[in-house]
PDB file of N, CA and C in Angstrom:
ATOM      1  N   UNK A   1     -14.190  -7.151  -4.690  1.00  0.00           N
ATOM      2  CA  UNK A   1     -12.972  -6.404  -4.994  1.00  0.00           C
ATOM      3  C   UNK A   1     -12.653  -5.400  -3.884  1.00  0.00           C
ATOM      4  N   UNK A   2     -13.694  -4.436  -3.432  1.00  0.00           N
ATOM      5  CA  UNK A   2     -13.175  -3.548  -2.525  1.00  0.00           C
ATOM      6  C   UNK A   2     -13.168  -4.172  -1.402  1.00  0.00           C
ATOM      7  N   UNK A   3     -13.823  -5.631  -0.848  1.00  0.00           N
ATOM      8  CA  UNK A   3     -13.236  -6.307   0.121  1.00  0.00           C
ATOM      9  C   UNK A   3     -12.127  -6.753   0.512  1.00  0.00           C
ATOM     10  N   UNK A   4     -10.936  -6.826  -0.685  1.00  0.00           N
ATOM     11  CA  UNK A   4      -9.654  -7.236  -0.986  1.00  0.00           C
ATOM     12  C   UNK A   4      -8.824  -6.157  -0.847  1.00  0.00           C
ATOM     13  N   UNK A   5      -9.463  -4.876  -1.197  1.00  0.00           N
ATOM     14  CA  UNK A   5      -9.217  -3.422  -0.899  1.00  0.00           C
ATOM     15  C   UNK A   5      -8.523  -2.928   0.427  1.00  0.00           C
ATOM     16  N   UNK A   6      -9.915  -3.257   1.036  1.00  0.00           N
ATOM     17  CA  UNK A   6      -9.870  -2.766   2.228  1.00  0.00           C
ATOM     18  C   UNK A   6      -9.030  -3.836   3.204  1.00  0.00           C
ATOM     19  N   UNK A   7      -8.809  -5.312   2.795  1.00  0.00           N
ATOM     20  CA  UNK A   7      -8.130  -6.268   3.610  1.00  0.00           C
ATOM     21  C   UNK A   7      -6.458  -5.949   3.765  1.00  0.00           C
ATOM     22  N   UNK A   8      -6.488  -4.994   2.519  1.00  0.00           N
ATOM     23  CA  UNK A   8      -5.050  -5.291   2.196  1.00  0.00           C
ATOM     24  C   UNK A   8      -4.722  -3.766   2.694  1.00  0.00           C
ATOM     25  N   UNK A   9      -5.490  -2.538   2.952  1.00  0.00           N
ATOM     26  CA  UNK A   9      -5.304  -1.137   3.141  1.00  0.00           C
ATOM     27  C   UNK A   9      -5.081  -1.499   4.671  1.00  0.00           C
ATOM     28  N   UNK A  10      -5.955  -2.529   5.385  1.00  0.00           N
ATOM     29  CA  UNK A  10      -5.980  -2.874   7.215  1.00  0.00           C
ATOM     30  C   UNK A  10      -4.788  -3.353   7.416  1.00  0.00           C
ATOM     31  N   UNK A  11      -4.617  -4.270   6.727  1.00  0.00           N
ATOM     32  CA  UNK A  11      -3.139  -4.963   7.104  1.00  0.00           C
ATOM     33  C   UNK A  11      -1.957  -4.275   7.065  1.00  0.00           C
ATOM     34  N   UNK A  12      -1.667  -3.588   5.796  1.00  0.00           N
ATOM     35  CA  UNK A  12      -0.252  -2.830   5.604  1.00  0.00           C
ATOM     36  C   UNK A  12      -0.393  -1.795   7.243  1.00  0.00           C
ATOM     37  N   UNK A  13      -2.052  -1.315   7.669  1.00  0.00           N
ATOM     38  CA  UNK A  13      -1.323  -0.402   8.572  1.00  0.00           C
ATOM     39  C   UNK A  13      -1.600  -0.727   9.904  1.00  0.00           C
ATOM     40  N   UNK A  14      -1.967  -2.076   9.768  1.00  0.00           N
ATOM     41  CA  UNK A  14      -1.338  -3.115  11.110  1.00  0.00           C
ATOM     42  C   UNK A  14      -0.566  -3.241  11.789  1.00  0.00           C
ATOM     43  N   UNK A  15       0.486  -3.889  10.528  1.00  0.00           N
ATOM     44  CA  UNK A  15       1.704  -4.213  10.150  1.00  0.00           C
ATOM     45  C   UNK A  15       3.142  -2.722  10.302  1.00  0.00           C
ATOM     46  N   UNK A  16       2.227  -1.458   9.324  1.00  0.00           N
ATOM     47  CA  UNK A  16       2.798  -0.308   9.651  1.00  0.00           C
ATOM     48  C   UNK A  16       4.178  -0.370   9.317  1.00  0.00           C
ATOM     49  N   UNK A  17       4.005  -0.562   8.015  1.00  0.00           N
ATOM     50  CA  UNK A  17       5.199  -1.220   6.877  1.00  0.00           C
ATOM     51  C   UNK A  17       4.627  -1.019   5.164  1.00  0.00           C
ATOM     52  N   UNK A  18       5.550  -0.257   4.722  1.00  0.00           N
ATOM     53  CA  UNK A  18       5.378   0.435   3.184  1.00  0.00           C
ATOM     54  C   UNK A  18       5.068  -0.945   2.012  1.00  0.00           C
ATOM     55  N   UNK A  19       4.849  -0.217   1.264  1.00  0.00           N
ATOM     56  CA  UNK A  19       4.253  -1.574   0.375  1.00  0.00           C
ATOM     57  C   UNK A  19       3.902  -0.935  -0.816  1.00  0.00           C
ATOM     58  N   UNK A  20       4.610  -1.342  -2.068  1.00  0.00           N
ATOM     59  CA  UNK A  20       4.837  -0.757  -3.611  1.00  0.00           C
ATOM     60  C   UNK A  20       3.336  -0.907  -3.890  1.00  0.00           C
ATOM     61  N   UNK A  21       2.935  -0.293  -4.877  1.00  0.00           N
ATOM     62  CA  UNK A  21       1.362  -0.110  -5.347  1.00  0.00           C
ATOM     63  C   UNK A  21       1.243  -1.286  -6.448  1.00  0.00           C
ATOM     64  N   UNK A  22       2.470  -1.661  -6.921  1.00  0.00           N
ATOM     65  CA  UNK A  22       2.817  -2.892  -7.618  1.00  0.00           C
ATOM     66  C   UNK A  22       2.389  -4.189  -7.134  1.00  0.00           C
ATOM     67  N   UNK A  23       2.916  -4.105  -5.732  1.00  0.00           N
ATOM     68  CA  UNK A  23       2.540  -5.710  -5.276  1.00  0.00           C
ATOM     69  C   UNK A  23       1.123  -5.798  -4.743  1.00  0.00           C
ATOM     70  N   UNK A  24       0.716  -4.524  -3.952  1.00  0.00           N
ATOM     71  CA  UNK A  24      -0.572  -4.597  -3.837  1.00  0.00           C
ATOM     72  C   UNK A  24      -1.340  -4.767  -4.621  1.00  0.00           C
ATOM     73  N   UNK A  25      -1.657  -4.341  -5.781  1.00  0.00           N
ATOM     74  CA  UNK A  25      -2.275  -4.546  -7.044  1.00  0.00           C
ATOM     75  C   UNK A  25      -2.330  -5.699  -7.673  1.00  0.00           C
ATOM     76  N   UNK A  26      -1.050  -6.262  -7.669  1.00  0.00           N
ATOM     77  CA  UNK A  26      -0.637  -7.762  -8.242  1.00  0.00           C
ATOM     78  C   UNK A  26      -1.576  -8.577  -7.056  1.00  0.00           C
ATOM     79  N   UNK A  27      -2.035  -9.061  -6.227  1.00  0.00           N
ATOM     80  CA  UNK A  27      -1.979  -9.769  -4.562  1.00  0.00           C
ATOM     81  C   UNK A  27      -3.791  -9.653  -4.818  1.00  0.00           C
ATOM     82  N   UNK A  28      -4.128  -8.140  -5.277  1.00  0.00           N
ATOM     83  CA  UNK A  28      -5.706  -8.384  -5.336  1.00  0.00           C
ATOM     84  C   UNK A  28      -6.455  -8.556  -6.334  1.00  0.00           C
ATOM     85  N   UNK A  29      -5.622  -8.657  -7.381  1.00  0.00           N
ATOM     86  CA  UNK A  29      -5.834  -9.232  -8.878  1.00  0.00           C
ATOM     87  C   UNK A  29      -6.216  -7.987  -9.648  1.00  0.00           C
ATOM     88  N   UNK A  30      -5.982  -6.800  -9.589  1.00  0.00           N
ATOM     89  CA  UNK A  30      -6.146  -5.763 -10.297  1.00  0.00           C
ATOM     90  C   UNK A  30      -4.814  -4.461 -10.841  1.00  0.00           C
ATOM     91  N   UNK A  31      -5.029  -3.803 -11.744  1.00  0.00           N
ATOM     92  CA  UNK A  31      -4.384  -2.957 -12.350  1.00  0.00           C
ATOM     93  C   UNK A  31      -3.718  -2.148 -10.838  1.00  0.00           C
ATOM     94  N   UNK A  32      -2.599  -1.425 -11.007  1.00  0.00           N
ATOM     95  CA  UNK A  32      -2.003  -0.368 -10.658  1.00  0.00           C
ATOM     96  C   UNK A  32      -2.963   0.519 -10.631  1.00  0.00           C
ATOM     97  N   UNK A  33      -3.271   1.274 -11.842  1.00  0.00           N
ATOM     98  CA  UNK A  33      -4.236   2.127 -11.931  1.00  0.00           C
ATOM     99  C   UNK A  33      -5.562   1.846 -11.450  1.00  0.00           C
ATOM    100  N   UNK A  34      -5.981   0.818 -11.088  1.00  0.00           N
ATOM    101  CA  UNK A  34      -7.341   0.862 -10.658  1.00  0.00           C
ATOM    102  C   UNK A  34      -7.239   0.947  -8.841  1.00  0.00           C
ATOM    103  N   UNK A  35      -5.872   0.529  -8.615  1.00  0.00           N
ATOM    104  CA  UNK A  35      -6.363   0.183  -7.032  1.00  0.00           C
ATOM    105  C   UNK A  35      -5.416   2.160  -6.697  1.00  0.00           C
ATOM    106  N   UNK A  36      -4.603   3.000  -7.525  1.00  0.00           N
ATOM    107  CA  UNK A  36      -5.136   3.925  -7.089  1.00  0.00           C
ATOM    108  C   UNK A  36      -6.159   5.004  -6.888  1.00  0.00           C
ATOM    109  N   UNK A  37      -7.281   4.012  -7.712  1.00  0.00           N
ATOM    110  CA  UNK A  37      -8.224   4.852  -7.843  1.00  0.00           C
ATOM    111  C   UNK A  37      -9.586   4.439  -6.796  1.00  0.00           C
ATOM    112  N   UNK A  38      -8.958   2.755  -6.028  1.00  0.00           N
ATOM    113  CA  UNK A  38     -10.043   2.522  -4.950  1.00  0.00           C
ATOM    114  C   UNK A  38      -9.473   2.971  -3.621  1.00  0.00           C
ATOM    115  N   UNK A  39      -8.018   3.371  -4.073  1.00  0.00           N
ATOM    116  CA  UNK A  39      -7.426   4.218  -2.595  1.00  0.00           C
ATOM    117  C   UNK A  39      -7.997   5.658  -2.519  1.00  0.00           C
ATOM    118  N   UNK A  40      -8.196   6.585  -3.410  1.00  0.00           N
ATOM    119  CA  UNK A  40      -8.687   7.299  -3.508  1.00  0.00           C
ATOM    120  C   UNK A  40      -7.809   8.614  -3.217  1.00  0.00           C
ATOM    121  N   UNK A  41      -8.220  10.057  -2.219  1.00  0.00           N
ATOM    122  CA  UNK A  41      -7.128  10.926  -2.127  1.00  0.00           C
ATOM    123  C   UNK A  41      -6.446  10.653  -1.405  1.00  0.00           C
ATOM    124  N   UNK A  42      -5.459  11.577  -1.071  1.00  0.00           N
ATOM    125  CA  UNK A  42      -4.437  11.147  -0.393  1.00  0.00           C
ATOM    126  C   UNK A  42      -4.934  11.326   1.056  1.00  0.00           C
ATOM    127  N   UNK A  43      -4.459  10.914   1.821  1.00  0.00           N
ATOM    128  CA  UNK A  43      -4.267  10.782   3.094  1.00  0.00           C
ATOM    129  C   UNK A  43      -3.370   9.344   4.077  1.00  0.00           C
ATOM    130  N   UNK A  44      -3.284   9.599   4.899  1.00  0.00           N
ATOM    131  CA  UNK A  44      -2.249   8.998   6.223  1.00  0.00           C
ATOM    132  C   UNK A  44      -2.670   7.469   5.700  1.00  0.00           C
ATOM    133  N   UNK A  45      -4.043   7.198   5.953  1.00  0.00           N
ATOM    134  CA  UNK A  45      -4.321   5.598   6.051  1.00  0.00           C
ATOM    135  C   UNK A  45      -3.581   4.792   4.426  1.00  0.00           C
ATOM    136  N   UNK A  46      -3.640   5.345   3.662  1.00  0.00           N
ATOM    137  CA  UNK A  46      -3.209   4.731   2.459  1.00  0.00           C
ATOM    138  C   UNK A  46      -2.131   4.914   2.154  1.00  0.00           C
ATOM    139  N   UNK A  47      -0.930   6.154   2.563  1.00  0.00           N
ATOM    140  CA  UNK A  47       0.710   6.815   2.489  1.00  0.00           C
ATOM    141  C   UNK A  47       0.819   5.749   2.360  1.00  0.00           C
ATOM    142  N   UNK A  48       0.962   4.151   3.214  1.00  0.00           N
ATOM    143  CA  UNK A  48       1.728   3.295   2.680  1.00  0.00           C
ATOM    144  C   UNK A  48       2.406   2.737   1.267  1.00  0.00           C
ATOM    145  N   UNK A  49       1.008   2.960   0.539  1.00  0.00           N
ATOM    146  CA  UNK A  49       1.612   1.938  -0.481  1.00  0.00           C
ATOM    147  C   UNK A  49       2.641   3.378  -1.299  1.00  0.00           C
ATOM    148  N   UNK A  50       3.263   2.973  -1.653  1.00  0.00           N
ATOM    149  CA  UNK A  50       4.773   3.807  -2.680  1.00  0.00           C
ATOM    150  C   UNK A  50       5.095   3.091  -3.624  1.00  0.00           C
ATOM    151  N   UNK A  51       5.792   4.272  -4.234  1.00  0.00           N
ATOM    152  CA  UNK A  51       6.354   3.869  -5.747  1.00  0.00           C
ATOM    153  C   UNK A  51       7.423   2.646  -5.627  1.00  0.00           C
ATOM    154  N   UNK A  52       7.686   1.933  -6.533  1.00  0.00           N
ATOM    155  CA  UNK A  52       8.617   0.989  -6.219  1.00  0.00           C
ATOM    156  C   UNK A  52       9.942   1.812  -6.375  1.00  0.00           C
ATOM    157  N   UNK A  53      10.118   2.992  -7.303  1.00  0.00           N
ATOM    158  CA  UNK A  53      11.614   3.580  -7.718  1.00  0.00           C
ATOM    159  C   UNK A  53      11.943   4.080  -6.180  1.00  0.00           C
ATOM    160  N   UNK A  54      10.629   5.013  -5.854  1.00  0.00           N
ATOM    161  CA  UNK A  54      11.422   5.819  -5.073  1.00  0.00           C
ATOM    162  C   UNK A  54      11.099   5.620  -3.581  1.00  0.00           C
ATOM    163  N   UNK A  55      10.352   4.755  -3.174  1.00  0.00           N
ATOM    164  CA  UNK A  55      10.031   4.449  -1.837  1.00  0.00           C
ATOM    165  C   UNK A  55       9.060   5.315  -1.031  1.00  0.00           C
ATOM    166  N   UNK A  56       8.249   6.211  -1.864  1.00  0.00           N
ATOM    167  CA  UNK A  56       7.719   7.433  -1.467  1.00  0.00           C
ATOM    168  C   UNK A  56       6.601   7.417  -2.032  1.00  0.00           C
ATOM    169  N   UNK A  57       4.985   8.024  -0.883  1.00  0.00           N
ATOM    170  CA  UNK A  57       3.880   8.152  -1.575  1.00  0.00           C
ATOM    171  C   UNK A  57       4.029   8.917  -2.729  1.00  0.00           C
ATOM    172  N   UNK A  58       3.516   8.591  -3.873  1.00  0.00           N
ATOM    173  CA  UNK A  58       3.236   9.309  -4.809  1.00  0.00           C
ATOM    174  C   UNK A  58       2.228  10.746  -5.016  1.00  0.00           C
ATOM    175  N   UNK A  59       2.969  11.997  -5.005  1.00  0.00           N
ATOM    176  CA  UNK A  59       1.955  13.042  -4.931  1.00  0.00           C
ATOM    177  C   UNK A  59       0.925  13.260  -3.514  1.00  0.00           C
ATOM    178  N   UNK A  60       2.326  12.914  -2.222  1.00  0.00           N
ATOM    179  CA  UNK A  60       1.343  13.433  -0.808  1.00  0.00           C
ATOM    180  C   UNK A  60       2.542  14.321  -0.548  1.00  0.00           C
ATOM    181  N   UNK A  61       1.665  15.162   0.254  1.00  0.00           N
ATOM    182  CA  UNK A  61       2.791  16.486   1.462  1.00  0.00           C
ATOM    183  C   UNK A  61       3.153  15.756   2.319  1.00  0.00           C
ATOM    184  N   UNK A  62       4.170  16.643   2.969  1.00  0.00           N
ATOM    185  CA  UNK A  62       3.998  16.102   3.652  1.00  0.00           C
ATOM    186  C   UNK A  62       3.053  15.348   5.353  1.00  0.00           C
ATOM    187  N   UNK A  63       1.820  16.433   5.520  1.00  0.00           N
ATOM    188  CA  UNK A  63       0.557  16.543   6.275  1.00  0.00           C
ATOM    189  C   UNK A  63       0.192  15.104   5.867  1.00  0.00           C
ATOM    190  N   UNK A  64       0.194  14.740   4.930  1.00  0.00           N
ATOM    191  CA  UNK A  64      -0.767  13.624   3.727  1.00  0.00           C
ATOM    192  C   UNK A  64      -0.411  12.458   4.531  1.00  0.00           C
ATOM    193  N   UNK A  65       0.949  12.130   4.916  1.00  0.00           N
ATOM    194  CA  UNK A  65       1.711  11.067   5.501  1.00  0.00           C
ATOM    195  C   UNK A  65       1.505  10.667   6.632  1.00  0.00           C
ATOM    196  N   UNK A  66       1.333   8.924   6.556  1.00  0.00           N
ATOM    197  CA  UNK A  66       0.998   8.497   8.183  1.00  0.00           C
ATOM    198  C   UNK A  66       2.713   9.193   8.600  1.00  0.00           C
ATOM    199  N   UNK A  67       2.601   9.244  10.333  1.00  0.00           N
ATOM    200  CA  UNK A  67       3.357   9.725  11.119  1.00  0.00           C
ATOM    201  C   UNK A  67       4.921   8.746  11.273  1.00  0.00           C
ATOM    202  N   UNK A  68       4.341   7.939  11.289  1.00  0.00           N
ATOM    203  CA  UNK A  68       5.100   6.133  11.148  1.00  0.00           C
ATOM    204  C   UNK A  68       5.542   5.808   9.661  1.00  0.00           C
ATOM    205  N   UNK A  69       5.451   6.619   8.833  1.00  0.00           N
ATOM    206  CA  UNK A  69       5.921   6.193   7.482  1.00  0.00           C
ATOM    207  C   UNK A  69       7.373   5.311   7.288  1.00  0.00           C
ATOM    208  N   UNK A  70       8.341   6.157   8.123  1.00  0.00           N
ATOM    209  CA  UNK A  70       9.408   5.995   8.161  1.00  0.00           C
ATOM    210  C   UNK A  70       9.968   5.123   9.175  1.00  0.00           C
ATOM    211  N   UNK A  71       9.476   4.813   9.793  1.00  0.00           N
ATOM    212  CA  UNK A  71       9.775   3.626  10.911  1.00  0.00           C
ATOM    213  C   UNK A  71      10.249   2.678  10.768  1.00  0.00           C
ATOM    214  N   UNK A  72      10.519   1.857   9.875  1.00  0.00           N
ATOM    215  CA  UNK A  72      11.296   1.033   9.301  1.00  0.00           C
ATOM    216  C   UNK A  72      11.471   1.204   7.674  1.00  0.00           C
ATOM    217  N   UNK A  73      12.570   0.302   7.351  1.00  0.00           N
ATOM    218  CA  UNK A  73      12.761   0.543   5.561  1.00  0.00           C
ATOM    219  C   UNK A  73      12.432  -0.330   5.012  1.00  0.00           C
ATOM    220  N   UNK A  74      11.982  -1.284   5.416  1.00  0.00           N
ATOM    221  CA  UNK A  74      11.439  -2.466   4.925  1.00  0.00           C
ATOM    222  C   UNK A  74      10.049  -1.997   3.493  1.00  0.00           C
ATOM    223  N   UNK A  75      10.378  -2.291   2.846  1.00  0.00           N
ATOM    224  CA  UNK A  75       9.072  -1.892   2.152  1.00  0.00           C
ATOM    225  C   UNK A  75       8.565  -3.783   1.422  1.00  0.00           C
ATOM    226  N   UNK A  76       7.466  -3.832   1.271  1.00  0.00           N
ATOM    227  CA  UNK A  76       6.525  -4.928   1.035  1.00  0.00           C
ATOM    228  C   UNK A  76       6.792  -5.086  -0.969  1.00  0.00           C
ATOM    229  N   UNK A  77       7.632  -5.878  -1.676  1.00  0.00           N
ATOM    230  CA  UNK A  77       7.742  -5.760  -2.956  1.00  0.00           C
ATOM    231  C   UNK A  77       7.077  -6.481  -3.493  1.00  0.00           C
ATOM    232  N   UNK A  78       6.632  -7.668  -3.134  1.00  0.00           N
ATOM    233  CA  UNK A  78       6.509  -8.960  -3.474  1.00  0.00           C
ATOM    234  C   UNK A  78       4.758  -9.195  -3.354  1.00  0.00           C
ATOM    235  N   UNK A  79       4.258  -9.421  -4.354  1.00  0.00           N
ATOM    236  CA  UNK A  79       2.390  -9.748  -4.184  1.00  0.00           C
ATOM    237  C   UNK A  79       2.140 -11.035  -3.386  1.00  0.00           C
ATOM    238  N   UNK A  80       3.400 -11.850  -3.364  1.00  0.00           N
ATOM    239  CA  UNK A  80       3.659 -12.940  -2.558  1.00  0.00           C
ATOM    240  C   UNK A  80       3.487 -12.840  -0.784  1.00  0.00           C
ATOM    241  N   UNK A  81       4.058 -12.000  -0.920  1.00  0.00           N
ATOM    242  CA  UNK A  81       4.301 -11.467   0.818  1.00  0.00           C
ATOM    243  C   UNK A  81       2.919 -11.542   1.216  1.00  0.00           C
ATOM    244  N   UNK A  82       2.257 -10.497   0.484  1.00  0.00           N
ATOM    245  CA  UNK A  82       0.362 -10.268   0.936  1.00  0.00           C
ATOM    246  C   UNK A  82      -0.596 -11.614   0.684  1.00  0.00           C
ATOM    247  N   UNK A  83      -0.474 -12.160  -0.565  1.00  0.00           N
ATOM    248  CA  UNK A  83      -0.761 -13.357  -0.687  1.00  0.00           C
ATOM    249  C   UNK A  83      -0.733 -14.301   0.358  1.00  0.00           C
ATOM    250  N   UNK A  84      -0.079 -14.526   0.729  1.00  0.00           N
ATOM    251  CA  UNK A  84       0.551 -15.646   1.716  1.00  0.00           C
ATOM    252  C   UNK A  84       0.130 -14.852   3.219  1.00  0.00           C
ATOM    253  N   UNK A  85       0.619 -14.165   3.628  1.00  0.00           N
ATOM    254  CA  UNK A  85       0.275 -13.005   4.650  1.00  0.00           C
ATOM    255  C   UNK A  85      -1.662 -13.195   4.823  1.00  0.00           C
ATOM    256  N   UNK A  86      -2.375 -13.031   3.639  1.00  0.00           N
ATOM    257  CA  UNK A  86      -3.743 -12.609   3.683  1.00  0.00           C
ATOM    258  C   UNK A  86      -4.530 -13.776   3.145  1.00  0.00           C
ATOM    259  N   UNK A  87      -3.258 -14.636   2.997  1.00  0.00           N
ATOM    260  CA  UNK A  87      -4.312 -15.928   2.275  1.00  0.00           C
ATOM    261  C   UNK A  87      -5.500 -15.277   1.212  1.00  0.00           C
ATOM    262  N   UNK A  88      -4.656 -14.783   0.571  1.00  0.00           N
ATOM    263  CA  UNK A  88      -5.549 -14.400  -1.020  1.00  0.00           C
ATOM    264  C   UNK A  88      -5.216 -15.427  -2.252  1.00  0.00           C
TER     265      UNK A  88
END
């Protein structure tokens, strides 16, 4: 599980492209709530994944935020995208 974790935390900031906590979750076969709890506190490496409403880490400063957050608007919705992307 935290191998799927960490495959999918490397890639989004590869890639360096936002990604709902929804699809990530869906993609590694676990709860919402559990994969924010294998992301752990906040910081830069994980800012990616966001809320699906609002496009925004949930509960970071702004310090908390990779620098690149905003670099494109593309955000990652789809568990498909990573799936296919990570061959999961």
């Amino acid at each position: 599980m935290l191998d799927k974790v960490t495959l999918v935390v490397d890639y989004i900031n590869n890639v360096k492209t936002r990604c709902t906590l929804n699809a990530a979750a869906e993609a590694i076969g676990i709860t919402t709530q559990a994969l924010k709890k294998e992301l752990g506190e906040p910081r830069a490496e994980v800012s990616w994944f966001v809320s699906p409403t609002s496009g925004e880490p949930m509960r970071y400063t702004d310090s908390d935020k990779h620098p690149e957050l905003y670099r494109t608007t593309r955000i990652i919705t789809s568990a498909k995208v990573l799936k296919r992307n990570l061959d999961l």
